[in-house]
N, C-alpha and C. Protein backbone atom coordinates (compact mmCIF):
# COMPACT_ATOMS: atom_id res chain seq x y z
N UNK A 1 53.84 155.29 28.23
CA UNK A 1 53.22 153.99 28.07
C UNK A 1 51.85 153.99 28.76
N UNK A 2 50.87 153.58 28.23
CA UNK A 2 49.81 153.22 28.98
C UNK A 2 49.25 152.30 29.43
N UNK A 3 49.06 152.15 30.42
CA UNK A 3 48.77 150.91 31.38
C UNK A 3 47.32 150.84 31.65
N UNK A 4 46.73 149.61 31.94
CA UNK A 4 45.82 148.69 32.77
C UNK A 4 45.48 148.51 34.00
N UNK A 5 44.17 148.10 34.39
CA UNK A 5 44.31 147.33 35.34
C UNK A 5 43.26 146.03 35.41
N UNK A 6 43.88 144.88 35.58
CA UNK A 6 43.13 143.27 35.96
C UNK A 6 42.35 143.65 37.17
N UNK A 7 41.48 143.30 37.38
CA UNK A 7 40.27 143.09 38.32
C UNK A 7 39.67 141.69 38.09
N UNK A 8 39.90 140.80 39.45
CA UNK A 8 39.38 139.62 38.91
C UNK A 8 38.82 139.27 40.27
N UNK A 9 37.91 138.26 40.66
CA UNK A 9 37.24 137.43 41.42
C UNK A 9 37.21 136.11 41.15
N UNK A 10 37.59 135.98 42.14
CA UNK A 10 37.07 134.03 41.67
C UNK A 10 37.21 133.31 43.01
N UNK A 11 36.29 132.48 43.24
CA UNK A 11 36.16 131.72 44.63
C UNK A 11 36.79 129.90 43.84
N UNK A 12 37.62 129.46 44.80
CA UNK A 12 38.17 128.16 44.72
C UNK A 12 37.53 127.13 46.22
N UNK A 13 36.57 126.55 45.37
CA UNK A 13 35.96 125.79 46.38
C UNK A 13 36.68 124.94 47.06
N UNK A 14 36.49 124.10 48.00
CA UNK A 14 36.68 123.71 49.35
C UNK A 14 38.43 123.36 49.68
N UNK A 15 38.44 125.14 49.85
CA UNK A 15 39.53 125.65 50.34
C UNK A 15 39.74 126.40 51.55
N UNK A 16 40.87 126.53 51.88
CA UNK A 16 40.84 127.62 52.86
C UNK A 16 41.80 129.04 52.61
N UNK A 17 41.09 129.81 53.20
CA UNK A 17 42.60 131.51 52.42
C UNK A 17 44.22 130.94 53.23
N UNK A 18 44.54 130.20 54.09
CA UNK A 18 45.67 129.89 54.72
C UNK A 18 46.09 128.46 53.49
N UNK A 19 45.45 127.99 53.34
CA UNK A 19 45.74 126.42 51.97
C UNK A 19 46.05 127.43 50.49
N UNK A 20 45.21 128.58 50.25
CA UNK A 20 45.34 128.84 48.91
C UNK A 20 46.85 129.82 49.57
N UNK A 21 47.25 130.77 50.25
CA UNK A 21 48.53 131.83 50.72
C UNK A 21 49.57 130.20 50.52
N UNK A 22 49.63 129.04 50.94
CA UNK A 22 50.62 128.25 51.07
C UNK A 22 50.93 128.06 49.84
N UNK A 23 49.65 127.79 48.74
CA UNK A 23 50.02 127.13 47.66
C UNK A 23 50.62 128.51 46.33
N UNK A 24 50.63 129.86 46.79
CA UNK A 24 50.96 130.78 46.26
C UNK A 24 52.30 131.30 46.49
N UNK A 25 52.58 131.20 48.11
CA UNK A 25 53.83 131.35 48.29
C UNK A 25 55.31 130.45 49.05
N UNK A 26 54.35 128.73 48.92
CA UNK A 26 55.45 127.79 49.03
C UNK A 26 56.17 127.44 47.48
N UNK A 27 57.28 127.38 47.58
CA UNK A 27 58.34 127.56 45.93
C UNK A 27 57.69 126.42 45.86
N UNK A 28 57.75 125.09 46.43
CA UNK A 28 57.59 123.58 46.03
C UNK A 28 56.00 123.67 45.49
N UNK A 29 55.63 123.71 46.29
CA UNK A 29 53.76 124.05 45.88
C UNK A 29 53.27 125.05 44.73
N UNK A 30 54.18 125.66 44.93
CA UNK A 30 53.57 126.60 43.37
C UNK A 30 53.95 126.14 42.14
N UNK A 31 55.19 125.22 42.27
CA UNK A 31 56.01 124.82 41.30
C UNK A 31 55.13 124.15 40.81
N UNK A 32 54.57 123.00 41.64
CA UNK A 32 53.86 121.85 40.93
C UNK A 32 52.37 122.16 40.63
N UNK A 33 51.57 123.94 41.00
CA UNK A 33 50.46 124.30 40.85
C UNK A 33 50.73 124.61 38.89
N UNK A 34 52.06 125.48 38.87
CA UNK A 34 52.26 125.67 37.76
C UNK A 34 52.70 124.86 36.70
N UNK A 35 53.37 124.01 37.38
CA UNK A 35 53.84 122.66 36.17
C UNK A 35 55.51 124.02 35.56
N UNK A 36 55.65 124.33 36.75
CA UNK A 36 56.98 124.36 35.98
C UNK A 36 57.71 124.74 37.19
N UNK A 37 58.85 125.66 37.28
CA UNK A 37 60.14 125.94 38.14
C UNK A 37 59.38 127.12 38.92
N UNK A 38 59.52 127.13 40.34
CA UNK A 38 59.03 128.48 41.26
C UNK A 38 60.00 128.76 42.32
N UNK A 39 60.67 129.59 42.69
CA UNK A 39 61.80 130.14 43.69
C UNK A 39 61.27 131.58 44.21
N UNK A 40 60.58 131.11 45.33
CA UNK A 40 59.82 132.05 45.90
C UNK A 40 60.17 133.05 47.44
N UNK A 41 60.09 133.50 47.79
CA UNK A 41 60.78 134.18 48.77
C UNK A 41 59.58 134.07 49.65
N UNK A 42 59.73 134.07 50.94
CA UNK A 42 58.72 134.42 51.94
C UNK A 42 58.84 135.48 52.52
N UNK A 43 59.31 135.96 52.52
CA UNK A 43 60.07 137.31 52.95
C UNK A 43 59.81 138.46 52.31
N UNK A 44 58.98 139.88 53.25
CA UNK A 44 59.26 140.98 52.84
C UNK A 44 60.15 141.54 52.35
N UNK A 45 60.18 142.03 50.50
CA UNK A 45 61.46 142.92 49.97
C UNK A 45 61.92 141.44 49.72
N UNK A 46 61.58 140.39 49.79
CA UNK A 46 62.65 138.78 48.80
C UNK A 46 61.34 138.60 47.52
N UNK A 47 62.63 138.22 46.56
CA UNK A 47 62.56 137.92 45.26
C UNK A 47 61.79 136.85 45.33
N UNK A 48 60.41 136.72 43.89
CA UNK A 48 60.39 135.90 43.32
C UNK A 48 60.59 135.61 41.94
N UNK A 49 60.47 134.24 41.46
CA UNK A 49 60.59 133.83 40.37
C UNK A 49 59.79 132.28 39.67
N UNK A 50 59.08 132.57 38.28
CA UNK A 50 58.41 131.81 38.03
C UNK A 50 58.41 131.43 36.56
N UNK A 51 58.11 130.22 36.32
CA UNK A 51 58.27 130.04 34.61
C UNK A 51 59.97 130.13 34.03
N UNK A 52 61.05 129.89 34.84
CA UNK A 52 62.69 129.95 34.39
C UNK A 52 62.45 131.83 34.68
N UNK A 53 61.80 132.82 35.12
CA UNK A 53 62.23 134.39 35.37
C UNK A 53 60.96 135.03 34.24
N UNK A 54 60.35 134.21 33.82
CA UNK A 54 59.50 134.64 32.68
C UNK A 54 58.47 135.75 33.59
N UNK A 55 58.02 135.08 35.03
CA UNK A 55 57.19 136.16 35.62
C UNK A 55 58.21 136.39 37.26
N UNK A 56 59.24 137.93 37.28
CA UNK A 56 59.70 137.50 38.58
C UNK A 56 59.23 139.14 39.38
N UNK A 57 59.39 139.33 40.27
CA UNK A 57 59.18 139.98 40.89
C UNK A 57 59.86 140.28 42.51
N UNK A 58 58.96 141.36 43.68
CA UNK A 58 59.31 141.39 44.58
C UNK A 58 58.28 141.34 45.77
N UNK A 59 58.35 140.93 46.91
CA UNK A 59 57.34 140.85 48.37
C UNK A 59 57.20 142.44 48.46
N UNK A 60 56.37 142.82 48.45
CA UNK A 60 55.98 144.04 49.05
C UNK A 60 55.59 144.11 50.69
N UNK A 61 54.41 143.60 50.91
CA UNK A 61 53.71 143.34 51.95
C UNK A 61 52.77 141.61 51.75
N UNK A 62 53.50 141.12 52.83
CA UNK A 62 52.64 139.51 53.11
C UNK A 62 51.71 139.63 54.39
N UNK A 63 50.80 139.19 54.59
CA UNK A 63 49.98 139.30 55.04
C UNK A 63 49.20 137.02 55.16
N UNK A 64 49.98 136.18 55.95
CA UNK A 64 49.89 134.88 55.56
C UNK A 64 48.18 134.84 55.81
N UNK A 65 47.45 134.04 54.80
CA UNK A 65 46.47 133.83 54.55
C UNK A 65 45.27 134.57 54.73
N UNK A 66 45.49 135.99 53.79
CA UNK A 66 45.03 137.40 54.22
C UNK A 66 45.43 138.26 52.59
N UNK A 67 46.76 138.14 52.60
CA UNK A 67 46.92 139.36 51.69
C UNK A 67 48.29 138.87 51.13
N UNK A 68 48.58 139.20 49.75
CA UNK A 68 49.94 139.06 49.16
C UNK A 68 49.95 140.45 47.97
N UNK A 69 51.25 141.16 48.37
CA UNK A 69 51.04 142.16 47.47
C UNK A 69 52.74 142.28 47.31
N UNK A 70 53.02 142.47 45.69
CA UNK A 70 53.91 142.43 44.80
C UNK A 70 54.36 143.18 43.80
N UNK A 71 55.27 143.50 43.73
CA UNK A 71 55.91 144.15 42.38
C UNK A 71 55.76 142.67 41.36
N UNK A 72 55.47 142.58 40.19
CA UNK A 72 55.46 141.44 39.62
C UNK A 72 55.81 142.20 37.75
N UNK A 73 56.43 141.09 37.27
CA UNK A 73 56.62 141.79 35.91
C UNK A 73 56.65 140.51 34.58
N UNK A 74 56.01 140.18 33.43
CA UNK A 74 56.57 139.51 33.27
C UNK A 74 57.46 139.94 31.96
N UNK A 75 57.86 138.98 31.52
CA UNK A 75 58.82 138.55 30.63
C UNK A 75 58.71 138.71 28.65
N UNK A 76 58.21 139.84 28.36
CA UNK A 76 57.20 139.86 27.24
C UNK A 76 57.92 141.24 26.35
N UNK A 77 57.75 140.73 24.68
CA UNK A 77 57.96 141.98 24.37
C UNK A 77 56.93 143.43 24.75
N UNK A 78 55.88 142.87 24.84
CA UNK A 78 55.39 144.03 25.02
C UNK A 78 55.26 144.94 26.55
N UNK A 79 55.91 144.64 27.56
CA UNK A 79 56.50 144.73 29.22
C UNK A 79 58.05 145.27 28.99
N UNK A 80 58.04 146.56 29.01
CA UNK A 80 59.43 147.13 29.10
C UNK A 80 59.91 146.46 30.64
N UNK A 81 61.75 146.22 30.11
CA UNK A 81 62.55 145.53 31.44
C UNK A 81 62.06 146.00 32.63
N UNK A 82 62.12 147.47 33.09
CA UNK A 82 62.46 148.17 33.66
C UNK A 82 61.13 148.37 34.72
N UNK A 83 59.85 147.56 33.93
CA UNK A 83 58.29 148.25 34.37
C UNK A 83 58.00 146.89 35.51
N UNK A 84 57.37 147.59 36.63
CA UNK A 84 57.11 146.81 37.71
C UNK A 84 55.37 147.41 37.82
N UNK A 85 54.11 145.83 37.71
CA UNK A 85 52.83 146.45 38.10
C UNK A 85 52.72 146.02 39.33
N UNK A 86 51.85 146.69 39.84
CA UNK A 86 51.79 146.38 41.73
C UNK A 86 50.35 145.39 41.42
N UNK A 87 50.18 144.29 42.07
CA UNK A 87 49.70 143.13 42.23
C UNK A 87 49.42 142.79 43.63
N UNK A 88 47.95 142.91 43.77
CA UNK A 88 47.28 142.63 44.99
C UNK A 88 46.71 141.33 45.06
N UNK A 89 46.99 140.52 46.14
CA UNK A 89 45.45 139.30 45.92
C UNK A 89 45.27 139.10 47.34
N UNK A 90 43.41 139.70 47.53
CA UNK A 90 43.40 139.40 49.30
C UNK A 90 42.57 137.94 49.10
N UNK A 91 42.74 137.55 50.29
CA UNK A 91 41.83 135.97 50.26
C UNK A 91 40.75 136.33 51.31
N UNK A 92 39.93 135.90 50.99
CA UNK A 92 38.94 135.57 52.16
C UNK A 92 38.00 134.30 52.33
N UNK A 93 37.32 133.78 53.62
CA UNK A 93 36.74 133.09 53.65
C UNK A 93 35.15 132.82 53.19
N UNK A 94 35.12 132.07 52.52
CA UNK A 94 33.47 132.15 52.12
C UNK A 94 32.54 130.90 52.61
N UNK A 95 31.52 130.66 52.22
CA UNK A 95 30.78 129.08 52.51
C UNK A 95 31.55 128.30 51.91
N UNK A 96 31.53 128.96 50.12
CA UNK A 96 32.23 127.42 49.45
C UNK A 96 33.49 127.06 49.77
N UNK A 97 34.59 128.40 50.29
CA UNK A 97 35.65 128.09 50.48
C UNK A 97 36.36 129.31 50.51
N UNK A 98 37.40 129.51 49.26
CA UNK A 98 38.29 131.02 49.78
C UNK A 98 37.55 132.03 48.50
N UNK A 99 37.49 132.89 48.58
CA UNK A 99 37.85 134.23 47.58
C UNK A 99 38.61 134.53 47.38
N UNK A 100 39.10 134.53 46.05
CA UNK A 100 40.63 135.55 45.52
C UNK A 100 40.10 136.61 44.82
N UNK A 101 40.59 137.98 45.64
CA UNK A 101 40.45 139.17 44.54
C UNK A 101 41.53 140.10 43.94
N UNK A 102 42.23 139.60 43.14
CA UNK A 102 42.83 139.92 42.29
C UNK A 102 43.33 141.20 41.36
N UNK A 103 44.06 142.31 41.69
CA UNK A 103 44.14 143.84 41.23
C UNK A 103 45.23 143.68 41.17
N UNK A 104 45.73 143.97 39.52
CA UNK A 104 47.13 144.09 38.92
C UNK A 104 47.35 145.26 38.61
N UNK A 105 47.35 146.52 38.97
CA UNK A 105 47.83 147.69 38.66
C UNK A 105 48.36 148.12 37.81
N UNK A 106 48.95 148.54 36.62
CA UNK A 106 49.98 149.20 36.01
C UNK A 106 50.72 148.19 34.70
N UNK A 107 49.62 147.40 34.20
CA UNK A 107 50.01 146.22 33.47
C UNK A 107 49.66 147.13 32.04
N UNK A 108 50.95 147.15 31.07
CA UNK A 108 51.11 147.80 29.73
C UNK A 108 49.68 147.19 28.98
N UNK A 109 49.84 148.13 28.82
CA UNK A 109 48.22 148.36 27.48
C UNK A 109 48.22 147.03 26.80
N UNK A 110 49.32 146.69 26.03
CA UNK A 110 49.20 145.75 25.08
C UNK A 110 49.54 144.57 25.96
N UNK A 111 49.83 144.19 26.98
CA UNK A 111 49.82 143.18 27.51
C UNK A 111 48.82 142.73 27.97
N UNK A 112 47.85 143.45 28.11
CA UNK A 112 46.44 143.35 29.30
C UNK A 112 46.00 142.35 28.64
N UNK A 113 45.58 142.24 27.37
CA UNK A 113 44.48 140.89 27.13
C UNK A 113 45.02 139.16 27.51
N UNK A 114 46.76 139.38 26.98
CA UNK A 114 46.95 138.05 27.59
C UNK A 114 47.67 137.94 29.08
N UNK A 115 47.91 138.78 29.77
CA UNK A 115 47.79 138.54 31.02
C UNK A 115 46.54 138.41 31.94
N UNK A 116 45.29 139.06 31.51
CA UNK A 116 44.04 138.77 31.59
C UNK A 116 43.82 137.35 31.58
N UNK A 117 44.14 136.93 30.79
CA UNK A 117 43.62 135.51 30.70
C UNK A 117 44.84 134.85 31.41
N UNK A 118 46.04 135.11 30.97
CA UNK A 118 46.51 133.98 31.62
C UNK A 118 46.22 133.73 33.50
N UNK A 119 45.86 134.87 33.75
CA UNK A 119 45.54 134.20 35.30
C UNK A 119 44.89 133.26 35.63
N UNK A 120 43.66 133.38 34.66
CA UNK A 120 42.17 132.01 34.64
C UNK A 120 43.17 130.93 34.26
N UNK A 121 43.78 131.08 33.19
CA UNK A 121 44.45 129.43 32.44
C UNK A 121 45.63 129.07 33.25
N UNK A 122 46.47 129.56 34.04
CA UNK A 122 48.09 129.41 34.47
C UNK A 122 47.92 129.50 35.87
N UNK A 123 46.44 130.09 37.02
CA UNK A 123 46.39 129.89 37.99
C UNK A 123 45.00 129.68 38.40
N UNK A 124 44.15 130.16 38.62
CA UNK A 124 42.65 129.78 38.61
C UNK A 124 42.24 128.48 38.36
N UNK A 125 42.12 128.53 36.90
CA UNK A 125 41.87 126.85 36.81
C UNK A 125 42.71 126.18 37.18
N UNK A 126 43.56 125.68 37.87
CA UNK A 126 44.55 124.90 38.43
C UNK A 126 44.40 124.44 39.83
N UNK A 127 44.33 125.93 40.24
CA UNK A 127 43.85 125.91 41.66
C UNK A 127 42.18 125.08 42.09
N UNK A 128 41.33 125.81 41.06
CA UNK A 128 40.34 124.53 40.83
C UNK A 128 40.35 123.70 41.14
N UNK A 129 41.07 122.64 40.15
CA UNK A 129 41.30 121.27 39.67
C UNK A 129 42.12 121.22 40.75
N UNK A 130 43.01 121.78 41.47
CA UNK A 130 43.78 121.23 42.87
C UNK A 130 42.99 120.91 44.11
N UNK A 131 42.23 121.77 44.39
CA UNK A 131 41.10 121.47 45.61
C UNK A 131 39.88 120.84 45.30
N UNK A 132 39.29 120.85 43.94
CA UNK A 132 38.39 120.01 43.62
C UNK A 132 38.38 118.68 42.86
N UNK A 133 39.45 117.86 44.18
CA UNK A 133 39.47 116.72 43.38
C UNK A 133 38.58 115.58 43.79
């Protein structure tokens, strides 16, 4: 199989990297970032789950308002069961607010264009519209 990798940037204005780590890895807060169901683990090596299991995964290394890195997989014909991409996002502080930089590792060929996007549409812009109200 051949795989991908997402490379993304994006700064979420008047935020902080400890406000954006809460709203990524509190279940209640992500739930309502996503508009749907989130059961999230805080815990190194604990499960998550997002969308009813559509995107679930595992804690690799947490790092609170610094670093979140994941086995993550989702739910797609074109994502064999079995395939786990490693998923980085460090935060940092900027003037306007936080930086997210974003490296999905190992994401199947044919999945890349709409997991590409769905980050901008299903988390990015959200996060936006959450701190810039």
């Amino acid at each position: 199989m051949k795989t991908k990798t997402i490379n993304q940037k994006v700064v979420i204005e008047n935020s902080s990297p400890e406000e954006i780590y809460e709203v990524l890895m509190d279940s209640r807060k992500h739930a309502k970032l996503v508009d749907s169901n989130a059961e999230i683990s805080r815990e190194v090596n604990g499960k998550f789950s997002v969308y009813n299991g559509y995107i679930e995964g595992k804690n690799i290394e947490l790092e609170p308002g610094r670093k979140i890195v994941q086995l993550w997989r989702g739910d797609e014909e074109c994502w064999p069961k079995d395939h786990y991409s490693n998923l980085t996002i460090m935060l940092a502080k900027t003037d306007e607010g936080t930086q997210l930089e974003l490296t999905q590792e190992d994401v199947p060929e044919e999945c890349y264009e709409g997991f590409e996007k769905g980050w901008y549409e299903f988390y990015w812009e959200p996060l936006k519209k959450t701190f810039n109200k």
